[in-house]
C-alpha atoms as a PDB file:
ATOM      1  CA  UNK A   1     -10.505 -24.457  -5.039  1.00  0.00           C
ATOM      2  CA  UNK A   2      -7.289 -23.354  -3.419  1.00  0.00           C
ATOM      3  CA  UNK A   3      -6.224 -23.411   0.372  1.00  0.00           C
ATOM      4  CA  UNK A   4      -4.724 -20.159   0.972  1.00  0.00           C
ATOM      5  CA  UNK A   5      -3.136 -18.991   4.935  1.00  0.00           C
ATOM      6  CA  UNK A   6      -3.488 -15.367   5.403  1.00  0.00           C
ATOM      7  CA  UNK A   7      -1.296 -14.167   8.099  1.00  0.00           C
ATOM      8  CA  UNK A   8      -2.401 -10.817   9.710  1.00  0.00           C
ATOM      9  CA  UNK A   9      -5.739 -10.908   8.138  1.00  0.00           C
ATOM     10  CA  UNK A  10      -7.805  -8.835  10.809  1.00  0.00           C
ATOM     11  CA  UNK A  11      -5.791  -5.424   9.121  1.00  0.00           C
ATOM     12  CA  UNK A  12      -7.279  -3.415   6.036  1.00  0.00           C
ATOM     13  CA  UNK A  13      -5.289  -5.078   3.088  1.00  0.00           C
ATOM     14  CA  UNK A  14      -5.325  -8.675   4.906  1.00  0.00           C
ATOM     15  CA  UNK A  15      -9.067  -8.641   5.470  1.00  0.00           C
ATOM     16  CA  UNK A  16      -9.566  -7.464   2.099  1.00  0.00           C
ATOM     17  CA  UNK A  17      -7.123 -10.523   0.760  1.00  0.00           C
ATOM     18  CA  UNK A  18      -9.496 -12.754   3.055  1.00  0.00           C
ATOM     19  CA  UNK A  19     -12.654 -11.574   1.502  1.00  0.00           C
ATOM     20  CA  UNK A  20     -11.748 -11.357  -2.047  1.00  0.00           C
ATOM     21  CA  UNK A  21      -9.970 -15.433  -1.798  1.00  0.00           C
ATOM     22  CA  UNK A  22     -13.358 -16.623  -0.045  1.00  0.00           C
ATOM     23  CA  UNK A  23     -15.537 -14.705  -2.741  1.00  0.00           C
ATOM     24  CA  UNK A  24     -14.072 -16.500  -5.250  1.00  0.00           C
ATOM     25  CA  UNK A  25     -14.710 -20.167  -3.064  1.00  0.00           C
ATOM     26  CA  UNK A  26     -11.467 -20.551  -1.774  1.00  0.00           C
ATOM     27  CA  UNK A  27     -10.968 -22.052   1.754  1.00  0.00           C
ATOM     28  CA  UNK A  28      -8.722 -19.348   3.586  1.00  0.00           C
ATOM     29  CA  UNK A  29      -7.603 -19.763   7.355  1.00  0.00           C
ATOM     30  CA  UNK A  30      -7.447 -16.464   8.463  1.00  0.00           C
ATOM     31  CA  UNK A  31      -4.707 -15.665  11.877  1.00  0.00           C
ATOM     32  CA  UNK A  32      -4.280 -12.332  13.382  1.00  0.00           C
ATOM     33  CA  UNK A  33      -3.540 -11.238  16.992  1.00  0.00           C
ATOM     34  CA  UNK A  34      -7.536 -10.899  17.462  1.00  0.00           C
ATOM     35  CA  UNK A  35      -9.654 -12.857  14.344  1.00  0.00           C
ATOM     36  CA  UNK A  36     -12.627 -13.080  16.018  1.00  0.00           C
ATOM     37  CA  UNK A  37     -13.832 -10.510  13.567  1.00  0.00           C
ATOM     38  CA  UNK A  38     -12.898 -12.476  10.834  1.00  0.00           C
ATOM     39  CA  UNK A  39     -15.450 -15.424  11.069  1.00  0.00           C
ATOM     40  CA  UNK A  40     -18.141 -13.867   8.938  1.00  0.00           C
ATOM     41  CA  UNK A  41     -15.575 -14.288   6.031  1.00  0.00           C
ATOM     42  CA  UNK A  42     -13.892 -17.720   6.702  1.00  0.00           C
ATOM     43  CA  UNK A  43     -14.626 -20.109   9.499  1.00  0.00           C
ATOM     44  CA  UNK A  44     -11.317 -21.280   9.372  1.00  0.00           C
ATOM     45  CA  UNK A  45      -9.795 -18.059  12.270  1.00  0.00           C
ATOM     46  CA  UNK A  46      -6.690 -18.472  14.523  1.00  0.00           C
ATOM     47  CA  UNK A  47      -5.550 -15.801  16.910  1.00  0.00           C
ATOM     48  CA  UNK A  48      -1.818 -15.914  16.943  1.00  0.00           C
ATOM     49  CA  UNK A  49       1.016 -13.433  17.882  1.00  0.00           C
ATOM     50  CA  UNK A  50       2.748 -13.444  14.680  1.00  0.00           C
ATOM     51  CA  UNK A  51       6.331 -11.810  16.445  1.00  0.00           C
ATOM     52  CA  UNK A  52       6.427 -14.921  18.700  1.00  0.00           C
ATOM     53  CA  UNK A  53       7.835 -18.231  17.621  1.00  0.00           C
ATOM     54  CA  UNK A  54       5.708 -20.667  20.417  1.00  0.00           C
ATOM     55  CA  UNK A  55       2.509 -18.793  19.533  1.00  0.00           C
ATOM     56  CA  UNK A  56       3.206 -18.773  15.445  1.00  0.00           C
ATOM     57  CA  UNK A  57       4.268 -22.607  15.695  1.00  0.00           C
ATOM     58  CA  UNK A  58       0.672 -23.490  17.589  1.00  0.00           C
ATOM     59  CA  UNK A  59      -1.339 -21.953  14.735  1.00  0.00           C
ATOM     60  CA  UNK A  60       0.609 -23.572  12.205  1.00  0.00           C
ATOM     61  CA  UNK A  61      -0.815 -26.593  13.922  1.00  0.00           C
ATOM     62  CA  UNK A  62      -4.438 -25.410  13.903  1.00  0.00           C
ATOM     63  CA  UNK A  63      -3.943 -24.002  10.246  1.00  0.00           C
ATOM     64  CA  UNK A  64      -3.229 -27.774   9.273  1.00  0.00           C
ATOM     65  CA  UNK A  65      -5.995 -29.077  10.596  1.00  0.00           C
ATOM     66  CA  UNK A  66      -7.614 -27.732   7.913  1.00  0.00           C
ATOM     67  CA  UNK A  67      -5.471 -28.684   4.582  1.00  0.00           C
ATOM     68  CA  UNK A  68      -2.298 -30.378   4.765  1.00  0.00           C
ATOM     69  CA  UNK A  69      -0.848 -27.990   2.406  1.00  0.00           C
ATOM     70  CA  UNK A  70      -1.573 -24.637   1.298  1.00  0.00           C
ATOM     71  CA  UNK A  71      -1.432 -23.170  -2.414  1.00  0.00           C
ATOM     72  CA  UNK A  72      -0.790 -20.024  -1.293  1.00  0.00           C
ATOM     73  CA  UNK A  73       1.010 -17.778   1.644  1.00  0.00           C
ATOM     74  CA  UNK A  74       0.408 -14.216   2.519  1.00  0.00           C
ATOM     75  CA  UNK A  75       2.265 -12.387   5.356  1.00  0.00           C
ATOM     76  CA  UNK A  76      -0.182  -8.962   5.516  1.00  0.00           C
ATOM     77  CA  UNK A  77       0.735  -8.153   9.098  1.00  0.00           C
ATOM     78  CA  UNK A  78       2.811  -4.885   9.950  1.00  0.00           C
ATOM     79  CA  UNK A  79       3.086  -2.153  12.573  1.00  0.00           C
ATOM     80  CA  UNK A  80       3.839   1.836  12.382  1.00  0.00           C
ATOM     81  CA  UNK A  81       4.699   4.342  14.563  1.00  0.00           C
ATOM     82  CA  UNK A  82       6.304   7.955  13.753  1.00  0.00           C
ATOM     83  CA  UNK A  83       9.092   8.327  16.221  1.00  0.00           C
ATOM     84  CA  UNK A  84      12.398  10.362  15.396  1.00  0.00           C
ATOM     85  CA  UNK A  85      15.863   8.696  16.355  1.00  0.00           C
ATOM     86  CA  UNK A  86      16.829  10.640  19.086  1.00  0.00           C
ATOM     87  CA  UNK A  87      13.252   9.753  21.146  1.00  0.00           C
ATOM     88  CA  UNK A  88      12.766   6.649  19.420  1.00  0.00           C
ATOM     89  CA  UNK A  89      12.782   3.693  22.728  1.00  0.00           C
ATOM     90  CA  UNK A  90      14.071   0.440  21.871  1.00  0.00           C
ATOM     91  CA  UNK A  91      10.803  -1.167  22.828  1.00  0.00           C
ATOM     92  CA  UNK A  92       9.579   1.450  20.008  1.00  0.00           C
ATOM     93  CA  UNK A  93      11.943  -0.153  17.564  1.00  0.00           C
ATOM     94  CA  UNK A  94      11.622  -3.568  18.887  1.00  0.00           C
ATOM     95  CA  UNK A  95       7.764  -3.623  18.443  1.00  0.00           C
ATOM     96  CA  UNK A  96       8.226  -2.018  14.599  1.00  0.00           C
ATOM     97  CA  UNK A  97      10.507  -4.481  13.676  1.00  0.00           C
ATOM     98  CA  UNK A  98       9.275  -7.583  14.968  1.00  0.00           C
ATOM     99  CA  UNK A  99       5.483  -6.983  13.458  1.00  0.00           C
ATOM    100  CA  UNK A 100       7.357  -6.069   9.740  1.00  0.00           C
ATOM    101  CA  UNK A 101      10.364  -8.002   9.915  1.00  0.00           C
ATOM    102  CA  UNK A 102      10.555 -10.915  12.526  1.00  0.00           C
ATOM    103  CA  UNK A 103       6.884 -11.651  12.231  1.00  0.00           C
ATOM    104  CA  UNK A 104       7.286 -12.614   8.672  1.00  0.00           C
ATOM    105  CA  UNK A 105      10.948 -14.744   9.407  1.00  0.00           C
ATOM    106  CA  UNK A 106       8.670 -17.211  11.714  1.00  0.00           C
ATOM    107  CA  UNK A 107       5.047 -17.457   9.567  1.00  0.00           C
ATOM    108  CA  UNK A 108       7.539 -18.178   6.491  1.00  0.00           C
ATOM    109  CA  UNK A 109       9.637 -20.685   8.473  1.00  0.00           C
ATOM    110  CA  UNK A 110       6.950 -22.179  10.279  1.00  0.00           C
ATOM    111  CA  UNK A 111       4.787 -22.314   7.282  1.00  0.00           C
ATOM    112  CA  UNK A 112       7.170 -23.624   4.591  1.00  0.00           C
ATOM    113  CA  UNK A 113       6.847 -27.391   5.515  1.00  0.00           C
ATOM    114  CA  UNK A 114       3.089 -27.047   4.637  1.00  0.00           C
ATOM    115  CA  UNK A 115       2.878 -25.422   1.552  1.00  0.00           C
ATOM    116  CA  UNK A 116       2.306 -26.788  -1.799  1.00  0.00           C
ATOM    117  CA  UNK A 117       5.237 -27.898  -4.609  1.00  0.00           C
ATOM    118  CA  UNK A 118       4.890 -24.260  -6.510  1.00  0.00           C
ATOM    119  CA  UNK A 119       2.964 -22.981  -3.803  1.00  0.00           C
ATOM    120  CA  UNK A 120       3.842 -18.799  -4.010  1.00  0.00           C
ATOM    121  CA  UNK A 121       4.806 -16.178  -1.111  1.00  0.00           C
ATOM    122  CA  UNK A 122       3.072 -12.974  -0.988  1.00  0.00           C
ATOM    123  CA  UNK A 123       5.222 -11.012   1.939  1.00  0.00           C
ATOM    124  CA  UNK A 124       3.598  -6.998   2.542  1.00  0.00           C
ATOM    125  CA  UNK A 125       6.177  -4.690   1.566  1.00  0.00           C
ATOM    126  CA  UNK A 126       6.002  -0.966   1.025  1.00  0.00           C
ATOM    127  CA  UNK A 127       7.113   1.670  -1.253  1.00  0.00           C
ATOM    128  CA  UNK A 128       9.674   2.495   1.217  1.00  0.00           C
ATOM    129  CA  UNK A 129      11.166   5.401  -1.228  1.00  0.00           C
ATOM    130  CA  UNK A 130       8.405   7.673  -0.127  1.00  0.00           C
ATOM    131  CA  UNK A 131       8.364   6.044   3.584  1.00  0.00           C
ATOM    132  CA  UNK A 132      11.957   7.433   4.644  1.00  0.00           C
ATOM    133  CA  UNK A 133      10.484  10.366   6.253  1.00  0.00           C
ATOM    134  CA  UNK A 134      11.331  11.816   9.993  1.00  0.00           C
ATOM    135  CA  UNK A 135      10.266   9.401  12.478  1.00  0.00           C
ATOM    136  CA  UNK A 136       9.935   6.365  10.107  1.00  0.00           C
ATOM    137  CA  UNK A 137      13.257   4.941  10.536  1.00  0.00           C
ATOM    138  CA  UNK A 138      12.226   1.428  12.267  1.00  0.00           C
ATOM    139  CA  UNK A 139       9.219   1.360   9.379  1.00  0.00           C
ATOM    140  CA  UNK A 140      11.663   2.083   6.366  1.00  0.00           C
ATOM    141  CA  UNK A 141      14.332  -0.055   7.670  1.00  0.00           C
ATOM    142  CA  UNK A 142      11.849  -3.146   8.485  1.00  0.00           C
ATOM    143  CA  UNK A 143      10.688  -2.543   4.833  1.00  0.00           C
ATOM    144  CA  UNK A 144      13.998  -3.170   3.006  1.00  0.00           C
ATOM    145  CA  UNK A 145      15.177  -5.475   5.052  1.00  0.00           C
ATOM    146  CA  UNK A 146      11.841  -7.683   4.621  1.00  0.00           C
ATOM    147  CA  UNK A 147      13.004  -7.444   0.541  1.00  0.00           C
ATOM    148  CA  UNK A 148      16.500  -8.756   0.934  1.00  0.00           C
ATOM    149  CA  UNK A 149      15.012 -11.398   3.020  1.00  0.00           C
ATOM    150  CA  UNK A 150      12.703 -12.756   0.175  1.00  0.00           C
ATOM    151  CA  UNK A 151      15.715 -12.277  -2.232  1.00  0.00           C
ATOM    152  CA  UNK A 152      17.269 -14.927   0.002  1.00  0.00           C
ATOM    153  CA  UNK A 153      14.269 -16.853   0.308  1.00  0.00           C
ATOM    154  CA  UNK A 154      13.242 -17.271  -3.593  1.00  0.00           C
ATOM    155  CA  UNK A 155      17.024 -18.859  -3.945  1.00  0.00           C
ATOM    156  CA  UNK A 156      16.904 -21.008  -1.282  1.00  0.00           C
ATOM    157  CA  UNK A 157      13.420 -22.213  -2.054  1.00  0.00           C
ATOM    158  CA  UNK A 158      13.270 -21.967  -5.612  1.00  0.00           C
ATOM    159  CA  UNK A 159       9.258 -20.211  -4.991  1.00  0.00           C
ATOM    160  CA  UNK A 160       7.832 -17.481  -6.488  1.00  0.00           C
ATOM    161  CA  UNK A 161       8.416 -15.142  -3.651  1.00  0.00           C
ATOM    162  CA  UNK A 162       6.434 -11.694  -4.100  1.00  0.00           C
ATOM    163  CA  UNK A 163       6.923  -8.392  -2.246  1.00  0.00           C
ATOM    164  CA  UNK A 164       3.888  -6.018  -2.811  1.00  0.00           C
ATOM    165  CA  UNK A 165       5.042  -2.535  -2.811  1.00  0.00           C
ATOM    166  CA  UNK A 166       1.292  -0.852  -2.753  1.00  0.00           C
ATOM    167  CA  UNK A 167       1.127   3.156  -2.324  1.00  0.00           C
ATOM    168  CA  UNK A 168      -0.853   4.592   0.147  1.00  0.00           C
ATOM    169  CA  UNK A 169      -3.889   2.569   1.005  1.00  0.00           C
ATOM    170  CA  UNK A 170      -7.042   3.400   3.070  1.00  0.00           C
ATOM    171  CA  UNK A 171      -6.430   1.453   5.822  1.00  0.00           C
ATOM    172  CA  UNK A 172      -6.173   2.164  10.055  1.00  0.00           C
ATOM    173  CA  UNK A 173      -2.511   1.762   9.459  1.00  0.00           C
ATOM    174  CA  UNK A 174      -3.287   5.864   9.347  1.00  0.00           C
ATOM    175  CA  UNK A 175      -4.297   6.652  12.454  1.00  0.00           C
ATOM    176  CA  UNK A 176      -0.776   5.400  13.926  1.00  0.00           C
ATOM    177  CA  UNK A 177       1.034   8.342  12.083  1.00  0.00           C
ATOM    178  CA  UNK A 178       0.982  12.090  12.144  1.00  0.00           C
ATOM    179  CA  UNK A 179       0.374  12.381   8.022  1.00  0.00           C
ATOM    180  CA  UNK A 180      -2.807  12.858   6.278  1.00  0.00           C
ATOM    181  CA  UNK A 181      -4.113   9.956   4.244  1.00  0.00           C
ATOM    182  CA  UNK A 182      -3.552  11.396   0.614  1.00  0.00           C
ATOM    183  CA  UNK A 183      -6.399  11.678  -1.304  1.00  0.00           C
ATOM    184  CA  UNK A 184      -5.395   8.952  -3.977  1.00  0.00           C
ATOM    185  CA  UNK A 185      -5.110   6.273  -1.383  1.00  0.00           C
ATOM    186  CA  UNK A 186      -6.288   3.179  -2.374  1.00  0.00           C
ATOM    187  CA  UNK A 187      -9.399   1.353  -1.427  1.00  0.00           C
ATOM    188  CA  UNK A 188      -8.230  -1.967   0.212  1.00  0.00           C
ATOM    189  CA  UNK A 189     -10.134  -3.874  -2.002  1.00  0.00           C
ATOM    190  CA  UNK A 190      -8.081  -2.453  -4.848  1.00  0.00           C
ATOM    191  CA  UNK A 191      -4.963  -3.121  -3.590  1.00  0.00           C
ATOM    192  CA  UNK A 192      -6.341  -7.335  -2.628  1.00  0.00           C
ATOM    193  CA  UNK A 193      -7.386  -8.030  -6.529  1.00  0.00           C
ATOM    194  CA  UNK A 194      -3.872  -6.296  -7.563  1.00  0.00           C
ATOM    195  CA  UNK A 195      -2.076  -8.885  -5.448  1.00  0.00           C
ATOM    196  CA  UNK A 196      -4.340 -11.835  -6.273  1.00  0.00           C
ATOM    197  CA  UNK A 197      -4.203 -11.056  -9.939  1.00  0.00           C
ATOM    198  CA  UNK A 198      -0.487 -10.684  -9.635  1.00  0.00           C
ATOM    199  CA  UNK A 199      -0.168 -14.068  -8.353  1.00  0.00           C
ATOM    200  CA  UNK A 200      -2.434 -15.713 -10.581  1.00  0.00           C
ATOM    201  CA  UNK A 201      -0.531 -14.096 -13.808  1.00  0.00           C
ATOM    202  CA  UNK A 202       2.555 -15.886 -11.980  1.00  0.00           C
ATOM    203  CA  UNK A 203       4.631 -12.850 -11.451  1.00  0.00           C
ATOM    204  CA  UNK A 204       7.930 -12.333  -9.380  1.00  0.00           C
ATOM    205  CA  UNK A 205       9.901 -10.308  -7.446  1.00  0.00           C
ATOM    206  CA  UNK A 206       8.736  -6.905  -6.413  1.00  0.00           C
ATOM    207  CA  UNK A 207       6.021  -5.727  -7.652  1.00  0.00           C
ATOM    208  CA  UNK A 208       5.279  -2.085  -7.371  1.00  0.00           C
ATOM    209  CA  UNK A 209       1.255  -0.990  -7.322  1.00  0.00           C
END
């Protein structure tokens, strides 16, 4: 049985993680903003704002009360808005940022004292090729930059460090954004045993699904 922290589990492709871990017997602490929802999966929830280092820090102390180390890590939190440049607020860019980019700096950082020799990463990328559209400049930018930070991360740590690149996915990540959800998207659930299987076949790097 493997401890496993699931930050930003209340969204589609974190829940999913959540419920596909405990199905298999695994003891998952589950924090999102609101995880109230979350206890009929795990009842092991912490509500946490993952963009703020005080708030991130507590629930690293709640999430240890549990296990002092975890086996795994998964950052599944993220934000999107469609705003071109020119109208784009800096609050607007602030917000996108922090949730993609920021948020995953402090769980990883706060986190990294408490997992497991071997223990992997699992940070939520995207395939950020298709994402630089009009009015996804803070998403896209978040995106790559949350890659070159797990480059840098895997050499200082010397951890697997994986960044899941999934397609489109049928989560409420949609309703934020003036595109239709393709018709190929990805059932949640899908996308969860992709990134669990990826981890347990001890793979690397970027992974695109």
């Amino acid at each position: 049985m493997k401890h496993v922290i699931v930050w930003g589990a209340a969204g589609g492709i974190g829940r999913a993680v959540c419920e596909e871990l405990a199905g298999d017997g695994d003891t998952v602490v589950a924090v999102a903003r609101d995880a109230s929802d979350l206890a009929s999966i795990t009842r092991y929830t912490v509500d946490a704002n993952l963009a703020d280092e005080a708030s991130v820090a507590q629930a690293v102390l709640q999430a240890t009360a549990v296990t002092e180390a975890f086996d795994l890590f998964v950052f599944a939190a993220g934000d999107i808005t469609s705003a071109k440049v020119p109208e784009m607020s800096l609050t607007t860019w602030h917000r996108i940022l922090d949730n993609n980019l920021t948020a995953a700096f402090l769980t990883v950082q706060a986190s990294l004292p408490y997992l497991a020799p071997g223990a992997p990463i699992v940070l939520m990328g995207a395939v950020h090729e298709r994402l630089r559209l009009p009015g996804l400049a803070a998403y896209a930018s978040a995106k790559v930059a949350l890659e070159a930070f797990a480059d840098v991360l895997r050499k200082e740590t010397r951890r697997r460090v994986l960044v899941i690149r999934p397609g489109a996915v049928q989560t409420p990540l949609w309703q934020k954004v003036p595109f239709a959800m393709p018709k190929q998207a990805a059932d949640a659930h899908h996308v969860a045993k992709q990134i669990l299987s990826a981890v347990a076949e001890g793979r690397d790097g970027v992974i695109d699904l």
